[in-house]
N, C-alpha and C. Protein backbone atom coordinates (compact mmCIF):
# COMPACT_ATOMS: atom_id res chain seq x y z
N UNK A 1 0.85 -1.18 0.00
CA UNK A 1 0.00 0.00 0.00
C UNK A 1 0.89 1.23 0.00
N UNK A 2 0.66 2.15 -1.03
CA UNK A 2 1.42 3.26 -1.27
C UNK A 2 0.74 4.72 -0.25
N UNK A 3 1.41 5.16 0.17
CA UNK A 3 0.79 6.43 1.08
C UNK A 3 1.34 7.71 1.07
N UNK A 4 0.72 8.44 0.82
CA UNK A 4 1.07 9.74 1.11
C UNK A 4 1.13 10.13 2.49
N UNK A 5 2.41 10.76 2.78
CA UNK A 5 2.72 11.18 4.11
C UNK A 5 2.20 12.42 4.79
N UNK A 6 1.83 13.01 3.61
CA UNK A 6 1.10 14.21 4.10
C UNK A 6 -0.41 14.29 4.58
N UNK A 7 -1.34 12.82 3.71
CA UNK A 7 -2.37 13.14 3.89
C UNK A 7 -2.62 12.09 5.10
N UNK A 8 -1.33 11.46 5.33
CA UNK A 8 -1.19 10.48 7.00
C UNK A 8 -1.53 11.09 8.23
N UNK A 9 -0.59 12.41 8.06
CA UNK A 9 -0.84 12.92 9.22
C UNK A 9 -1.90 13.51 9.22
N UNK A 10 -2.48 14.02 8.18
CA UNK A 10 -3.71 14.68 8.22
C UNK A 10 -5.03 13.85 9.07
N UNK A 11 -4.37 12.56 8.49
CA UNK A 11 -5.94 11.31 9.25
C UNK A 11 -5.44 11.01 10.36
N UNK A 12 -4.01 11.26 10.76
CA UNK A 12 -3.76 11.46 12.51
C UNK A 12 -4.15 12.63 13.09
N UNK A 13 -3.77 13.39 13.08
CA UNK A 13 -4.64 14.48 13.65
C UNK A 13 -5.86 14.49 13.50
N UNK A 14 -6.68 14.21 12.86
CA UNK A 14 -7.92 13.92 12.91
C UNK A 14 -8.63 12.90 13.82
N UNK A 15 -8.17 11.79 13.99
CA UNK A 15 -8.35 10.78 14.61
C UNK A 15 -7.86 10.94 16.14
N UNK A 16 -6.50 11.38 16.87
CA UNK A 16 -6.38 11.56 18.02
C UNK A 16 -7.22 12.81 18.04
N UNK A 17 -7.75 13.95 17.49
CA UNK A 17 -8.21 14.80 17.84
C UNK A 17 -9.68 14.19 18.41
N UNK A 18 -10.58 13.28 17.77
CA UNK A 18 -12.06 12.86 17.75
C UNK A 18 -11.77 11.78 19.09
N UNK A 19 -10.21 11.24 19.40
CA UNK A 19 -10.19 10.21 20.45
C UNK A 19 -9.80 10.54 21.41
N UNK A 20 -9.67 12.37 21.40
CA UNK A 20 -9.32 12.94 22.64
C UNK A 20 -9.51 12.85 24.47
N UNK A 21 -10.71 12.42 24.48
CA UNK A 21 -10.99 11.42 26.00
C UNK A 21 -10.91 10.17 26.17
N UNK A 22 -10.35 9.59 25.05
CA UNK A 22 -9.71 8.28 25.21
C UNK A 22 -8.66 8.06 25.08
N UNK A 23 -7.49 8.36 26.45
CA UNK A 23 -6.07 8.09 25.68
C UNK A 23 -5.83 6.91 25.92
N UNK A 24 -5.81 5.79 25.90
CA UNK A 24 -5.64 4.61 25.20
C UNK A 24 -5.89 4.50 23.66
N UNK A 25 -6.69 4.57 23.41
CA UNK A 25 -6.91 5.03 21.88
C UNK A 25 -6.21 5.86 21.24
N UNK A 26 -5.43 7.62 22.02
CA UNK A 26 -4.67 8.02 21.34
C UNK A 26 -3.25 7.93 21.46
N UNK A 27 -2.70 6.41 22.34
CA UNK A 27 -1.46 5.94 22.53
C UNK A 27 -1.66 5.06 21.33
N UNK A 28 -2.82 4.28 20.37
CA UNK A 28 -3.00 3.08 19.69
C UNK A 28 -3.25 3.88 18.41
N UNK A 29 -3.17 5.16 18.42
CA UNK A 29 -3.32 5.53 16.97
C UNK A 29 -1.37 6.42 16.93
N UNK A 30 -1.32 6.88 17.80
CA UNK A 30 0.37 7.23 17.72
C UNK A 30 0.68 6.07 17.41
N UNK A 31 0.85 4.85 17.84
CA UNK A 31 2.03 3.60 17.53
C UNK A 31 1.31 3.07 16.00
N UNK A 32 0.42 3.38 15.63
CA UNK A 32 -0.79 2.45 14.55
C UNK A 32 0.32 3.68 13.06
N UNK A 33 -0.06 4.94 13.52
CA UNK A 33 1.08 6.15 12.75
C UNK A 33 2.35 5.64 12.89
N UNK A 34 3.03 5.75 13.40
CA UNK A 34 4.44 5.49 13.70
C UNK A 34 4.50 3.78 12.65
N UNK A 35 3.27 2.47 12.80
CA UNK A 35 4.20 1.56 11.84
C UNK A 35 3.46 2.31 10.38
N UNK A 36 2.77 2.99 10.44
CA UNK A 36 2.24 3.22 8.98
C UNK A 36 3.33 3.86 8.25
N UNK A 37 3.87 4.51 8.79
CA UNK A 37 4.99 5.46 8.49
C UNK A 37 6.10 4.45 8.21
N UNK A 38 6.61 3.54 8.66
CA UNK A 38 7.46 2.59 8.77
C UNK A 38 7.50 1.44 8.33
N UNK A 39 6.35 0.50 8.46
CA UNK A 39 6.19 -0.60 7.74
C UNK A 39 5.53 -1.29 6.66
N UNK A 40 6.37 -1.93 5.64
CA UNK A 40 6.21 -1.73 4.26
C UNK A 40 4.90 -2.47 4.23
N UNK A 41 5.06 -3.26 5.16
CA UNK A 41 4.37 -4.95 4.85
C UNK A 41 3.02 -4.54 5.18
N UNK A 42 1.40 -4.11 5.13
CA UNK A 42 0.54 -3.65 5.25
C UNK A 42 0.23 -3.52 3.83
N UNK A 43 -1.17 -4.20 3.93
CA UNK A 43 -2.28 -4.56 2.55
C UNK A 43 -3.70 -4.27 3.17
N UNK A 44 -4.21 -3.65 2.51
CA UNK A 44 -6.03 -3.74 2.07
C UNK A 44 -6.13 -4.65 1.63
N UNK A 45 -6.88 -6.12 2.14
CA UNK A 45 -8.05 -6.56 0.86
C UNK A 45 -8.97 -6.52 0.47
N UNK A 46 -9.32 -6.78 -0.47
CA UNK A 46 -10.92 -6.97 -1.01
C UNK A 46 -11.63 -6.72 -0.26
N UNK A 47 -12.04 -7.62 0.63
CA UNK A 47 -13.24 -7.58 1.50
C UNK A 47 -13.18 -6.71 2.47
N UNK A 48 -12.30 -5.78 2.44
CA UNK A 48 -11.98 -4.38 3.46
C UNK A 48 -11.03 -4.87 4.79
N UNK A 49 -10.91 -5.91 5.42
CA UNK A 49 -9.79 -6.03 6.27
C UNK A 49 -8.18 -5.68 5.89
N UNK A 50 -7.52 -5.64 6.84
CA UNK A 50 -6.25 -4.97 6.46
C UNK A 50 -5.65 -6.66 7.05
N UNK A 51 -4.14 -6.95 6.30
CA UNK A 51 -3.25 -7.84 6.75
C UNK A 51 -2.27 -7.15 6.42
N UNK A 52 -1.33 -7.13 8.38
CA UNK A 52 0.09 -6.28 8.95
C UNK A 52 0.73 -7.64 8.85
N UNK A 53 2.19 -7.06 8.61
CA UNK A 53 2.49 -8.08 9.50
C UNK A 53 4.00 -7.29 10.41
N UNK A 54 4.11 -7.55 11.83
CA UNK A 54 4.46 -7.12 12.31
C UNK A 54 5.83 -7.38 12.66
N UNK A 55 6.86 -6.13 12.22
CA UNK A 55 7.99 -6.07 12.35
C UNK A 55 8.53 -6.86 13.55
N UNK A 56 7.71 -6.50 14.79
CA UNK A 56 8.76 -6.71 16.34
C UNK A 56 8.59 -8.47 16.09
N UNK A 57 7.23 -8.79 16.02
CA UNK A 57 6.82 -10.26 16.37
C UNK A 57 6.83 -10.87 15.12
N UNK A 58 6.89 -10.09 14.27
CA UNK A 58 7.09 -11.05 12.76
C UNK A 58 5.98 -12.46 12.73
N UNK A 59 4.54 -11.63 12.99
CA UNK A 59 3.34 -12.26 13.48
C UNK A 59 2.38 -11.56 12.08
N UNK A 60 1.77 -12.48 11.62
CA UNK A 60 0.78 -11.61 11.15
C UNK A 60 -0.35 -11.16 11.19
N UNK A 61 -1.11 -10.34 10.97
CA UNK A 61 -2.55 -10.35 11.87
C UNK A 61 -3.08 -10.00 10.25
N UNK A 62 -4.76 -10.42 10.54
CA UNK A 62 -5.44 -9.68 9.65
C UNK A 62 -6.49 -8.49 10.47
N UNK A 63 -6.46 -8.20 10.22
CA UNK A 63 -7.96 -7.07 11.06
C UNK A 63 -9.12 -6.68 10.26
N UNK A 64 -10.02 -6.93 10.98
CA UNK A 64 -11.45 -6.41 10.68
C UNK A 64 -11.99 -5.41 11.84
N UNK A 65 -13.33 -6.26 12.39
CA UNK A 65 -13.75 -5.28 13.23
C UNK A 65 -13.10 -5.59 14.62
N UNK A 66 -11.91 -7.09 14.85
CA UNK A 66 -10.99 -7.24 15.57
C UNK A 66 -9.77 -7.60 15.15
N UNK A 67 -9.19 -7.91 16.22
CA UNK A 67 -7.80 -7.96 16.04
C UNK A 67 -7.18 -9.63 16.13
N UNK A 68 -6.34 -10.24 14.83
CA UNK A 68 -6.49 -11.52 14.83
C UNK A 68 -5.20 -11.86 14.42
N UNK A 69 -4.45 -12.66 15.23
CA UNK A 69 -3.21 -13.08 14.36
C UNK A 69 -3.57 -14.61 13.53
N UNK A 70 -2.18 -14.48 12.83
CA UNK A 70 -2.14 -15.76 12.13
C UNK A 70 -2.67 -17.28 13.18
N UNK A 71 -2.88 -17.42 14.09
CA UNK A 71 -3.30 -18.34 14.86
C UNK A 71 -4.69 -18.43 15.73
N UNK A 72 -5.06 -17.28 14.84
CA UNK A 72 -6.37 -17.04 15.39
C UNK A 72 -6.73 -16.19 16.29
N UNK A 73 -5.97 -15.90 16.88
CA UNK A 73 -6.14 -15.54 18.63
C UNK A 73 -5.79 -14.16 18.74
N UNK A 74 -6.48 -13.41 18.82
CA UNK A 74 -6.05 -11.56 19.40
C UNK A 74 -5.08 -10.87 19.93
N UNK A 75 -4.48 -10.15 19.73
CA UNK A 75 -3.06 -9.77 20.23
C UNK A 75 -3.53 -9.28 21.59
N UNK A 76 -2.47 -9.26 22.36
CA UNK A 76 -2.18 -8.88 24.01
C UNK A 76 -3.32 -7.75 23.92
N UNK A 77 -3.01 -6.49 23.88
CA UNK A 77 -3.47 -5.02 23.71
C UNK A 77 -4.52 -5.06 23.67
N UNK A 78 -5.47 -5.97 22.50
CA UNK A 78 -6.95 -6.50 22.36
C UNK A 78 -7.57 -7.27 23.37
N UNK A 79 -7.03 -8.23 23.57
CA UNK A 79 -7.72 -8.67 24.91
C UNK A 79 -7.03 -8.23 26.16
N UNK A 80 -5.91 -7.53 26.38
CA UNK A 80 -6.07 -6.91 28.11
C UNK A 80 -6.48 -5.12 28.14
N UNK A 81 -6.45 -4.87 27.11
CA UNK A 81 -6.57 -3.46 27.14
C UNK A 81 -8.53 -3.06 26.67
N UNK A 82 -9.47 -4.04 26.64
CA UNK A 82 -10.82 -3.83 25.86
C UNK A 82 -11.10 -3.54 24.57
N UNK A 83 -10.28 -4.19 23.86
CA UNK A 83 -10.51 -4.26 22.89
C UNK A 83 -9.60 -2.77 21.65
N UNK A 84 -8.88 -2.00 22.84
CA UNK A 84 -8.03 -1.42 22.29
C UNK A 84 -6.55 -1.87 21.82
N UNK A 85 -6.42 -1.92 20.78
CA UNK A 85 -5.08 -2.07 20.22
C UNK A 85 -4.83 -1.29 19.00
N UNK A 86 -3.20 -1.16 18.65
CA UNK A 86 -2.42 -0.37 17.64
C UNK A 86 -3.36 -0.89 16.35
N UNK A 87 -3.19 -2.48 16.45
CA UNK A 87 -3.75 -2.95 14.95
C UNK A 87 -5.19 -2.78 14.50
N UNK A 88 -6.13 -2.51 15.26
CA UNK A 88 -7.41 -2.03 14.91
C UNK A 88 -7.14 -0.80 14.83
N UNK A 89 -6.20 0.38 15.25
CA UNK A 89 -6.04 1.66 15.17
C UNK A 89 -6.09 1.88 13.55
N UNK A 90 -4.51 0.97 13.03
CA UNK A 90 -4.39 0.96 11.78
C UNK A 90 -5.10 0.61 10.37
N UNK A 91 -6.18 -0.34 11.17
CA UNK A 91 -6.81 -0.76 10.25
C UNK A 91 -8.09 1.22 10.02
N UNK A 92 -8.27 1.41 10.86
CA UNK A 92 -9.26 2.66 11.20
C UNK A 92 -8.72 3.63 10.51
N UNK A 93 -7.41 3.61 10.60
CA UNK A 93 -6.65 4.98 9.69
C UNK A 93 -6.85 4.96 8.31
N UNK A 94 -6.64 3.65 7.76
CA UNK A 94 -6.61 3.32 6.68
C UNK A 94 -7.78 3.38 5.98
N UNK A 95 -8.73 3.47 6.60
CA UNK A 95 -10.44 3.38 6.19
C UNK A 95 -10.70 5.24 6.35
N UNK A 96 -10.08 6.01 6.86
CA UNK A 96 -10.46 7.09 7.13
C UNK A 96 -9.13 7.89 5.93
N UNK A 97 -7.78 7.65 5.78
CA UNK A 97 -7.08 7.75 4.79
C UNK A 97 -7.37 8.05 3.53
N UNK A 98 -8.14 6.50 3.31
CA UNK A 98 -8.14 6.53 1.77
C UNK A 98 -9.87 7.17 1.40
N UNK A 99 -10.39 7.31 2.86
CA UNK A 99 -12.05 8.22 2.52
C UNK A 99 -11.52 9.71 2.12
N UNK A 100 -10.13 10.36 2.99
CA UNK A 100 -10.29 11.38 3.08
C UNK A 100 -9.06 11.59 1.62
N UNK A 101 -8.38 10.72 0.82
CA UNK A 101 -7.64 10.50 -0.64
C UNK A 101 -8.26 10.72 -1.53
N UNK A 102 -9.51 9.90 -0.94
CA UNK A 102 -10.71 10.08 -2.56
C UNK A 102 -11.54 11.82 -2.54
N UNK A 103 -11.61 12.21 -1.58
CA UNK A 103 -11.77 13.69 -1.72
C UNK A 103 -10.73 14.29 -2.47
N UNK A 104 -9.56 14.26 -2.39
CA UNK A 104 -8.13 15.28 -2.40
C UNK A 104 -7.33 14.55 -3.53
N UNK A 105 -7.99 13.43 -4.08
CA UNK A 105 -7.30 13.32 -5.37
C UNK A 105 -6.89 13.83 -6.33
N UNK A 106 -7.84 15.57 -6.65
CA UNK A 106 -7.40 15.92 -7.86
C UNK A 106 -6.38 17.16 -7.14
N UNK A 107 -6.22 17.52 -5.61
CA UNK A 107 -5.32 17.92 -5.85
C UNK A 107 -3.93 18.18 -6.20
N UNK A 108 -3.15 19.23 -6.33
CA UNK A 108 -2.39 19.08 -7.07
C UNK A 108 -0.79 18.25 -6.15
N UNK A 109 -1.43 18.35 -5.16
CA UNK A 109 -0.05 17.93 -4.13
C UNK A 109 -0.30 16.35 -3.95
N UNK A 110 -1.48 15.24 -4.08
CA UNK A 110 -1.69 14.35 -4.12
C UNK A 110 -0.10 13.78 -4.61
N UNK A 111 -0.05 12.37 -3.96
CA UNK A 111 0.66 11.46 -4.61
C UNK A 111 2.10 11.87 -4.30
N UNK A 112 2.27 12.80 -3.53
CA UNK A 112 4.07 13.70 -3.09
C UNK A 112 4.19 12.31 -1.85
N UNK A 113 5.10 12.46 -2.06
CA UNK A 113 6.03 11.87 -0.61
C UNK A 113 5.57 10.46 -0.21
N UNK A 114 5.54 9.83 -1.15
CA UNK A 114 5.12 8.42 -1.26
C UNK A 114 6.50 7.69 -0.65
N UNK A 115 5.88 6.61 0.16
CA UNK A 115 7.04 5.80 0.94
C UNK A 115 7.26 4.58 -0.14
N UNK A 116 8.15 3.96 0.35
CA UNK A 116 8.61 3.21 -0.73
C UNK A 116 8.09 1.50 -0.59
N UNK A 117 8.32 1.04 -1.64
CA UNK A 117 7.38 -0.14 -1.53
C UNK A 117 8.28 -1.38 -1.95
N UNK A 118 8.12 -2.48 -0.53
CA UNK A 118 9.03 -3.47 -0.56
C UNK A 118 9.03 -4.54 -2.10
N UNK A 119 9.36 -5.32 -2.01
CA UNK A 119 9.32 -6.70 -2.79
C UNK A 119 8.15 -7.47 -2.12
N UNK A 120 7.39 -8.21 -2.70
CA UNK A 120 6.40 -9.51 -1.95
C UNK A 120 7.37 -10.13 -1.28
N UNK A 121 7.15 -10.81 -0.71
CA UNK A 121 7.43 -12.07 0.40
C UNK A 121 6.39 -12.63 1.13
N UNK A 122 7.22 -14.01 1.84
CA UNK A 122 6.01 -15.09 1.84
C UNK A 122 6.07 -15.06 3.25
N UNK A 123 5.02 -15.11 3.45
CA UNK A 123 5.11 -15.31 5.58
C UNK A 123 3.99 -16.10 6.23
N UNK A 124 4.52 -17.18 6.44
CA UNK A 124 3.44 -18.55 7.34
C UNK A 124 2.27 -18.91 6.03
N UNK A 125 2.98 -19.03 4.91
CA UNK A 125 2.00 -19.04 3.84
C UNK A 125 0.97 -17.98 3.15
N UNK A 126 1.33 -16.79 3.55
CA UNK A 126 0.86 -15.98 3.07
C UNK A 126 1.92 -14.74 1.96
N UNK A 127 1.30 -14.39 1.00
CA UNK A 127 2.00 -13.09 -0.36
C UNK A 127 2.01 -12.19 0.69
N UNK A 128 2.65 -11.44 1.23
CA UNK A 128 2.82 -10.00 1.54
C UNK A 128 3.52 -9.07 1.04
């Protein structure tokens, strides 16, 4: 997934701004920013879930309306924190991102400062 860095932060500030009495939520959208910014490995599919896969744990999750690794089972953050975690953050950015891309497409700054985009690779049987 290719991103503009400019219109990243734009859907961060937006998002910790609306999660402002929830800081758990705005510790899970800082770290959710911070891998968006950083990690290559992050896909949309089809059916609207996002599949990370995660640098530290080299785990992969898919996300929907929870948080699921390759083994089924919810990351730490999701089940001890209520259902707050980084990886539902990211999946949320990404849905609010590319709502607020398809507005700002024809402008003229669209498409600047694009991060760079790995090679595929294979992880626990999965294309990433």
């Amino acid at each position: 997934m290719q991103i503009n860095l400019i219109q990243l932060e734009r859907t961060v500030a937006e998002a910790k701004a609306k999660a402002a009495n929830h800081p758990a939520w705005v510790r899970a959208i800082e770290r959710a920013a911070q891998v968006l910014r950083e990690n290559p490995y992050i896909e949309l599919l089809e059916n609207g879930d996002v599949l990370f896969l995660s640098a530290t744990s080299n785990t992969l999750y898919q996300i929907n309306g929870k948080c699921a690794a390759e083994n089924g089972q919810p990351c730490k953050g999701y089940t001890y924190n209520n259902g707050v975690c980084y990886h539902r953050a990211i999946k949320q950015l990404i849905v609010r991102y590319l709502e607020a891309e398809t507005v700002t497409q024809d402008s003229p700054n669209a498409g600047i400062l694009i991060k760079p985009q790995p090679k595929e690779v294979r992880v626990g049987g999965w294309m990433v």
